[in-house]
C-alpha atoms as a PDB file:
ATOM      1  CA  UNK A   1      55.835 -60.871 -17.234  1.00  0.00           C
ATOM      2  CA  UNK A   2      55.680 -57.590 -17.329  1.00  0.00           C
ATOM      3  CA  UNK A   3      55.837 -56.919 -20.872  1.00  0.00           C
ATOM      4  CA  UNK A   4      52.739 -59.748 -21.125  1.00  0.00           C
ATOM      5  CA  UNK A   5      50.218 -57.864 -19.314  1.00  0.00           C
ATOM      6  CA  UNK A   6      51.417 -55.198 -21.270  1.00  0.00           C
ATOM      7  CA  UNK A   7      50.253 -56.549 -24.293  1.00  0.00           C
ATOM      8  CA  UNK A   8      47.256 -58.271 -22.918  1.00  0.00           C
ATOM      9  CA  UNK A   9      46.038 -55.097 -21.737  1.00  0.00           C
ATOM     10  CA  UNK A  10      46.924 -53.506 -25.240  1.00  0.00           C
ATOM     11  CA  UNK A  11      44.717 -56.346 -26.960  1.00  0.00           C
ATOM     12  CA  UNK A  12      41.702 -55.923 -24.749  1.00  0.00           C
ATOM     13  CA  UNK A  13      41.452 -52.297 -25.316  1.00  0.00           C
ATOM     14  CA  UNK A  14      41.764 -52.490 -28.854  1.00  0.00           C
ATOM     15  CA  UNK A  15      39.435 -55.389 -29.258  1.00  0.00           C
ATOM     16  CA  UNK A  16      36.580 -52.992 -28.872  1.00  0.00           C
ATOM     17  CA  UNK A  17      37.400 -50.507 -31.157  1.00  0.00           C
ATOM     18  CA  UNK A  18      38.018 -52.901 -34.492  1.00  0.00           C
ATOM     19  CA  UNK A  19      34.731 -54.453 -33.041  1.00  0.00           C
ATOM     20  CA  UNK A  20      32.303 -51.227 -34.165  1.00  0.00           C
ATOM     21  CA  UNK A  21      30.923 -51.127 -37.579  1.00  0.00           C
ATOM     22  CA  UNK A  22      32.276 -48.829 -39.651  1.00  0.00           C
ATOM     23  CA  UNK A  23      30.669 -48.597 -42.839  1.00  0.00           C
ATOM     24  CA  UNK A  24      27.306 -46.599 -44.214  1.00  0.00           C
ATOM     25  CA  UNK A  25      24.920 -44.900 -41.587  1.00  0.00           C
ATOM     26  CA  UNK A  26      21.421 -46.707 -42.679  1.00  0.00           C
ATOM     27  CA  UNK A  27      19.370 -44.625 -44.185  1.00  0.00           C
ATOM     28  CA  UNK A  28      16.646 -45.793 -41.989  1.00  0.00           C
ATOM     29  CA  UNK A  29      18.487 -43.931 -38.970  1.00  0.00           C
ATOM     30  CA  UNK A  30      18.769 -40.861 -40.815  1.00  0.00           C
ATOM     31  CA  UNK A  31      15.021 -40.591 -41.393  1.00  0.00           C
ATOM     32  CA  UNK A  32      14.367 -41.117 -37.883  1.00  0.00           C
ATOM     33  CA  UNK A  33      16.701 -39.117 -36.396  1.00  0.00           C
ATOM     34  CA  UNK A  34      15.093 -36.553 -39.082  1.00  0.00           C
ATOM     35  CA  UNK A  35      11.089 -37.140 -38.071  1.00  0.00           C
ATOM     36  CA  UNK A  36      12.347 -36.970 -34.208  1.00  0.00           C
ATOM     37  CA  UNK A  37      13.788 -33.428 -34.733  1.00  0.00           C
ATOM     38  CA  UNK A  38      10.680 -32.327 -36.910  1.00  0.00           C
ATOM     39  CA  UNK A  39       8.659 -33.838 -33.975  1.00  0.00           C
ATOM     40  CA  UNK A  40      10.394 -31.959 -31.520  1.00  0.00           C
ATOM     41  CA  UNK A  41       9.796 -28.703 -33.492  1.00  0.00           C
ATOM     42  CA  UNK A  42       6.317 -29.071 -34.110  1.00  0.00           C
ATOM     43  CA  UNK A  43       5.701 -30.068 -30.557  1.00  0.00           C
ATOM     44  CA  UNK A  44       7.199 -26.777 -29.283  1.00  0.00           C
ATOM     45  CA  UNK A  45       5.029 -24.759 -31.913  1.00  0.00           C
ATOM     46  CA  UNK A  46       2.105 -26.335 -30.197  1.00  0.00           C
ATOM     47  CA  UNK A  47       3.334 -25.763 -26.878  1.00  0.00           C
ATOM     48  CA  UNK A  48       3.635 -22.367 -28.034  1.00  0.00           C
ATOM     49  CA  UNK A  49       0.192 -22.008 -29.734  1.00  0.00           C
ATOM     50  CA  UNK A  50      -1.286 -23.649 -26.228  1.00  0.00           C
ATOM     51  CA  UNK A  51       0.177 -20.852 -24.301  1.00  0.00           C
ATOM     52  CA  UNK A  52      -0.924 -18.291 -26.969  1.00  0.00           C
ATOM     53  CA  UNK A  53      -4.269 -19.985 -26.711  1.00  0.00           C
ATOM     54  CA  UNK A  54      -4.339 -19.509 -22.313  1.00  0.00           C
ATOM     55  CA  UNK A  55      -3.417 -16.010 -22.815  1.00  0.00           C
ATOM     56  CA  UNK A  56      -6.056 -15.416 -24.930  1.00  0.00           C
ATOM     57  CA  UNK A  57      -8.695 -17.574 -23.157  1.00  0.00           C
ATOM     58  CA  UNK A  58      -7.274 -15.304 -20.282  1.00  0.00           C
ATOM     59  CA  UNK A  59      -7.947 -11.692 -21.956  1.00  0.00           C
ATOM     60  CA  UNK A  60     -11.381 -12.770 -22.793  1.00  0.00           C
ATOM     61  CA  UNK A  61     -12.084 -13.651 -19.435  1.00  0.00           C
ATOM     62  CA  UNK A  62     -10.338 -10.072 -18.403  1.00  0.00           C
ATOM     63  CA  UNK A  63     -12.551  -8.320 -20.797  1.00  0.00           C
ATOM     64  CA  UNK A  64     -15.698 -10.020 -19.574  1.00  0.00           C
ATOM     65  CA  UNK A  65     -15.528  -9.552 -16.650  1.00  0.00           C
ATOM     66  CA  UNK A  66     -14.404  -5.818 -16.601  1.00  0.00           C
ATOM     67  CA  UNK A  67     -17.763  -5.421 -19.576  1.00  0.00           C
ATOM     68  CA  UNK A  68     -19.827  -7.059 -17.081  1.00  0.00           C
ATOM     69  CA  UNK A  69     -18.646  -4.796 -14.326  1.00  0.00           C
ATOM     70  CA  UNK A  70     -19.018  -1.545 -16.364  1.00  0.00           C
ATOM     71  CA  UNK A  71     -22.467  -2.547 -17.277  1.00  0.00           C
ATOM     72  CA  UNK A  72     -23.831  -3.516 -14.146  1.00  0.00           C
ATOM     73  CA  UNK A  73     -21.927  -0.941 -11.758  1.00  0.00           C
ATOM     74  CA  UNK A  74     -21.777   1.724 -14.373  1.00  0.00           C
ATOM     75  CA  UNK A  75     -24.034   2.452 -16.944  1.00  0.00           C
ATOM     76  CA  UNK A  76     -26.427  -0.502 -15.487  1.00  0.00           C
ATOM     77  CA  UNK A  77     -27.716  -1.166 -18.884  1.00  0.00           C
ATOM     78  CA  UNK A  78     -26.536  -3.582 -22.149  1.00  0.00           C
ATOM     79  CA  UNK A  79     -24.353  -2.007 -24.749  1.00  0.00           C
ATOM     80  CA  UNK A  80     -22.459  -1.929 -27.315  1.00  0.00           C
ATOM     81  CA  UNK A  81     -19.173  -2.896 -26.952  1.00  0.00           C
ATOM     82  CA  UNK A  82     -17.965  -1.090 -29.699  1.00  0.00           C
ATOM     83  CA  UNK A  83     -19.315   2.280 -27.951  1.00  0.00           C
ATOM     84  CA  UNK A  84     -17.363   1.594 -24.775  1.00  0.00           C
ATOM     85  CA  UNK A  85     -15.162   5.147 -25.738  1.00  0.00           C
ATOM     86  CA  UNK A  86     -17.976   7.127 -26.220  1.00  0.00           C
ATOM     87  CA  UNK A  87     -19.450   6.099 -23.196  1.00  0.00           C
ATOM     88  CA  UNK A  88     -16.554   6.567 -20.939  1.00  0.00           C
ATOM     89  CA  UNK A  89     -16.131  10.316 -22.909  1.00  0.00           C
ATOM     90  CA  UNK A  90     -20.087  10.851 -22.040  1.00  0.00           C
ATOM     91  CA  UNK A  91     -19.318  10.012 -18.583  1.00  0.00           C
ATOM     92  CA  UNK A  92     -16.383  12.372 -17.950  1.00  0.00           C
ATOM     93  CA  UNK A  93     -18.166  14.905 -18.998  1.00  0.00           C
ATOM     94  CA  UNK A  94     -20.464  14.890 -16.919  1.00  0.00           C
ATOM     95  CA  UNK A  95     -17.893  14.234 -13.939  1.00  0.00           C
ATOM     96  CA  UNK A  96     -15.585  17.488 -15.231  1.00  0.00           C
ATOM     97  CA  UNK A  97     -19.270  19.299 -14.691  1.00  0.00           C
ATOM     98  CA  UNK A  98     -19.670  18.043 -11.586  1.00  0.00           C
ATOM     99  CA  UNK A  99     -16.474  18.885 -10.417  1.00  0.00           C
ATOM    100  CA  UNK A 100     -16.679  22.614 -12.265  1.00  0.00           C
ATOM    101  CA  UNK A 101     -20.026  22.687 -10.245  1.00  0.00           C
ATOM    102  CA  UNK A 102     -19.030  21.682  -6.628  1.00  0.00           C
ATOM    103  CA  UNK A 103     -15.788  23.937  -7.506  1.00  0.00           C
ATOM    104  CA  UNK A 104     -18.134  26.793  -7.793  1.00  0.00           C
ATOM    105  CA  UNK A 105     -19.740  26.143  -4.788  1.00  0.00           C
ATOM    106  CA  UNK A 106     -16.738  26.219  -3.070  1.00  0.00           C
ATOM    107  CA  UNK A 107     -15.581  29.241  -4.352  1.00  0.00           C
ATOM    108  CA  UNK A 108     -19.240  30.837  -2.893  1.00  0.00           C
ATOM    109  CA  UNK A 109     -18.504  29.587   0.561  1.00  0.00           C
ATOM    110  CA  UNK A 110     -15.003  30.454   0.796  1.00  0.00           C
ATOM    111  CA  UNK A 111     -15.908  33.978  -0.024  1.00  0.00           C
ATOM    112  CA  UNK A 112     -18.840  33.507   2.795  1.00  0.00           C
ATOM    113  CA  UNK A 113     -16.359  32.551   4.613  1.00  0.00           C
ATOM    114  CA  UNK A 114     -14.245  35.931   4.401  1.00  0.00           C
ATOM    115  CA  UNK A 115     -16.944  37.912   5.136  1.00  0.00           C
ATOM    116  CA  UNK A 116     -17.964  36.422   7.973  1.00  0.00           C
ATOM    117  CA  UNK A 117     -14.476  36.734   9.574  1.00  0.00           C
ATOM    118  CA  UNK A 118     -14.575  40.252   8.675  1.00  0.00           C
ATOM    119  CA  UNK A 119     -17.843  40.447  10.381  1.00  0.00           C
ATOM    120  CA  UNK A 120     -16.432  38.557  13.523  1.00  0.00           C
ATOM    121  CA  UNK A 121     -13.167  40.618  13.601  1.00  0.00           C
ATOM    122  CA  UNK A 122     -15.665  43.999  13.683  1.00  0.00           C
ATOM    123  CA  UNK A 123     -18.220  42.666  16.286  1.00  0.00           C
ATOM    124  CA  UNK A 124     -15.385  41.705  18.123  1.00  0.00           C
ATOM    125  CA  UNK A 125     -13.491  45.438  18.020  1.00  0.00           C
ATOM    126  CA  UNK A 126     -16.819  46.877  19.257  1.00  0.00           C
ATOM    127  CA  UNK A 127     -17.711  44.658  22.101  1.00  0.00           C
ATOM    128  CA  UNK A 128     -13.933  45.171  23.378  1.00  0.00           C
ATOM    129  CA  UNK A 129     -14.590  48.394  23.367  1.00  0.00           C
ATOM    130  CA  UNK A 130     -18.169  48.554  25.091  1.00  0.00           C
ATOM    131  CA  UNK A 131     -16.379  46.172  28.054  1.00  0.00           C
ATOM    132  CA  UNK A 132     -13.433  48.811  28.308  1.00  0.00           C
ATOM    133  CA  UNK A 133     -15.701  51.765  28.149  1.00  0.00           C
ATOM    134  CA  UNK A 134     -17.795  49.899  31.575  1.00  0.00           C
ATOM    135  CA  UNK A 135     -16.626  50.637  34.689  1.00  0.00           C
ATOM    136  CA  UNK A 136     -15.328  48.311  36.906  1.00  0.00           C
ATOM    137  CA  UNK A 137     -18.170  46.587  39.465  1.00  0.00           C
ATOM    138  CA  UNK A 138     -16.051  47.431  42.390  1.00  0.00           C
ATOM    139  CA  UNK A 139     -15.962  51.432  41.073  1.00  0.00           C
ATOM    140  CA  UNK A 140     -20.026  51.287  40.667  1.00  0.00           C
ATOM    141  CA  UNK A 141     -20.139  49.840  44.305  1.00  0.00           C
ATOM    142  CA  UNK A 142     -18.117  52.940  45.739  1.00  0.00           C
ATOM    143  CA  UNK A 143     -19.979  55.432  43.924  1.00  0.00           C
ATOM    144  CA  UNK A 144     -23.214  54.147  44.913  1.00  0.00           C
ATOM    145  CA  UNK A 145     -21.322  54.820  48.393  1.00  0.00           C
ATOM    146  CA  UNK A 146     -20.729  58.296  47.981  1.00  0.00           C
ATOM    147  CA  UNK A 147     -23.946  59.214  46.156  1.00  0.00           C
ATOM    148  CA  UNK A 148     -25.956  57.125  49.433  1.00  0.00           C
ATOM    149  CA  UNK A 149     -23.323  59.669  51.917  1.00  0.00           C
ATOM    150  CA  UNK A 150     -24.495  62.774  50.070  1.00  0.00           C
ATOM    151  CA  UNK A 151     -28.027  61.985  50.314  1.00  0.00           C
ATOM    152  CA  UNK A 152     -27.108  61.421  54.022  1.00  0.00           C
ATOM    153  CA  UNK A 153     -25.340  64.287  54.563  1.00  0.00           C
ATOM    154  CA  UNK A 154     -28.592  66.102  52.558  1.00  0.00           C
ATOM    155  CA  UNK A 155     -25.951  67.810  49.749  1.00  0.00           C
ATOM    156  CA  UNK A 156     -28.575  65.640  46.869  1.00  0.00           C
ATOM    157  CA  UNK A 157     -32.236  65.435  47.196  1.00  0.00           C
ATOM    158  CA  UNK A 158     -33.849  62.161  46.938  1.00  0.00           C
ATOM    159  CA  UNK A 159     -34.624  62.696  43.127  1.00  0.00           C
ATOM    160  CA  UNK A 160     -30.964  63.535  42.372  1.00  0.00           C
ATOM    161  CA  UNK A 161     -29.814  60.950  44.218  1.00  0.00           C
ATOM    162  CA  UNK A 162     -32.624  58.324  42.626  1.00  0.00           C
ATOM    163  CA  UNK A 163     -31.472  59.458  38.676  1.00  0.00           C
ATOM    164  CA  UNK A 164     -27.632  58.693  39.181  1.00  0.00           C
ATOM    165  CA  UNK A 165     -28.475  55.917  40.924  1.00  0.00           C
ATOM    166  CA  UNK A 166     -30.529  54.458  37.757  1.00  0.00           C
ATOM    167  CA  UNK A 167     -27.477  55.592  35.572  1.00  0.00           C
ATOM    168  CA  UNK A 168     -24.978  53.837  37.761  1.00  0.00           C
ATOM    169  CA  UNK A 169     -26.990  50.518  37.489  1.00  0.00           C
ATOM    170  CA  UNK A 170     -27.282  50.788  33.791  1.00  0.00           C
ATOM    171  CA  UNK A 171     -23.235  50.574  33.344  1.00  0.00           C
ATOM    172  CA  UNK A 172     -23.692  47.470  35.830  1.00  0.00           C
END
């Protein structure tokens, strides 16, 4: 029984394979097959050429816009697009001499500057020296004090007594 299902199963998987046609592929097939690869060649070409095409479609837009931009921001007038170099070259220019300009200006008030710290740093040598050359108030005060005791004691007249007292205040 054994050796029947054997066979049986030897038969039915061989049936198949004596089934297929093997003889001459039709040349039919062979043009297809042919026009389907040359289709799917072509069709990547244009799929190419359409991204090509978006790119380009892109740039233009790019390029518009930025022309538009530089003409109504910038120069605020129509030109040539050809003479977008010798504009931008024009306008540098003029920037570098600005710059040069405002540079130069600088330069003038940093060396204001200078001066008046040297200034400062003087005025500010004298004037500590005018406050340590005063007397203290409380020294004034006590020799007002003495000068008032020797008019008192009648050792200054009233005139002596009425010029130191004018100096004295003065140093106040």
């Amino acid at each position: 029984m054994k050796t029947y299902a054997f066979l049986l199963l030897a038969v039915l998987m061989t049936i198949p394979a004596y089934g297929q046609k093997k003889g001459k592929v039709d040349p039919k097939d062979v043009t297809i097959d042919s026009l389907i690869m040359v289709n799917k060649g072509l069709t990547g070409q244009l799929d190419s050429a359409a991204m090509d095409l978006d790119a380009t479609l892109i740039d233009l837009a790019i390029y518009k816009g930025v022309y538009t931009v530089f003409k109504d921001k910038v120069v605020k007038e129509d030109f040539d697009p050809a003479n977008t170099g010798m504009i931008i070259d024009t306008l540098m220019a003029a920037r570098e001499a600005e710059v040069a300009e405002l540079n130069a200006q600088i330069k003038s008030l940093r060396d204001s500057v200078t001066v008046l710290q040297t200034d400062n740093v003087r005025l500010q040598a004298a004037l500590d020296q005018m406050v340590a050359g005063t007397t203290n108030k409380d020294e004034i005060i006590e020799e007002l004090k003495q000068l008032k005791e020797l008019l008192d004691a009648k050792i200054i007249t009233q005139d002596e007594y009425d010029s130191k007292k004018v100096k004295l205040l003065e140093k106040w």
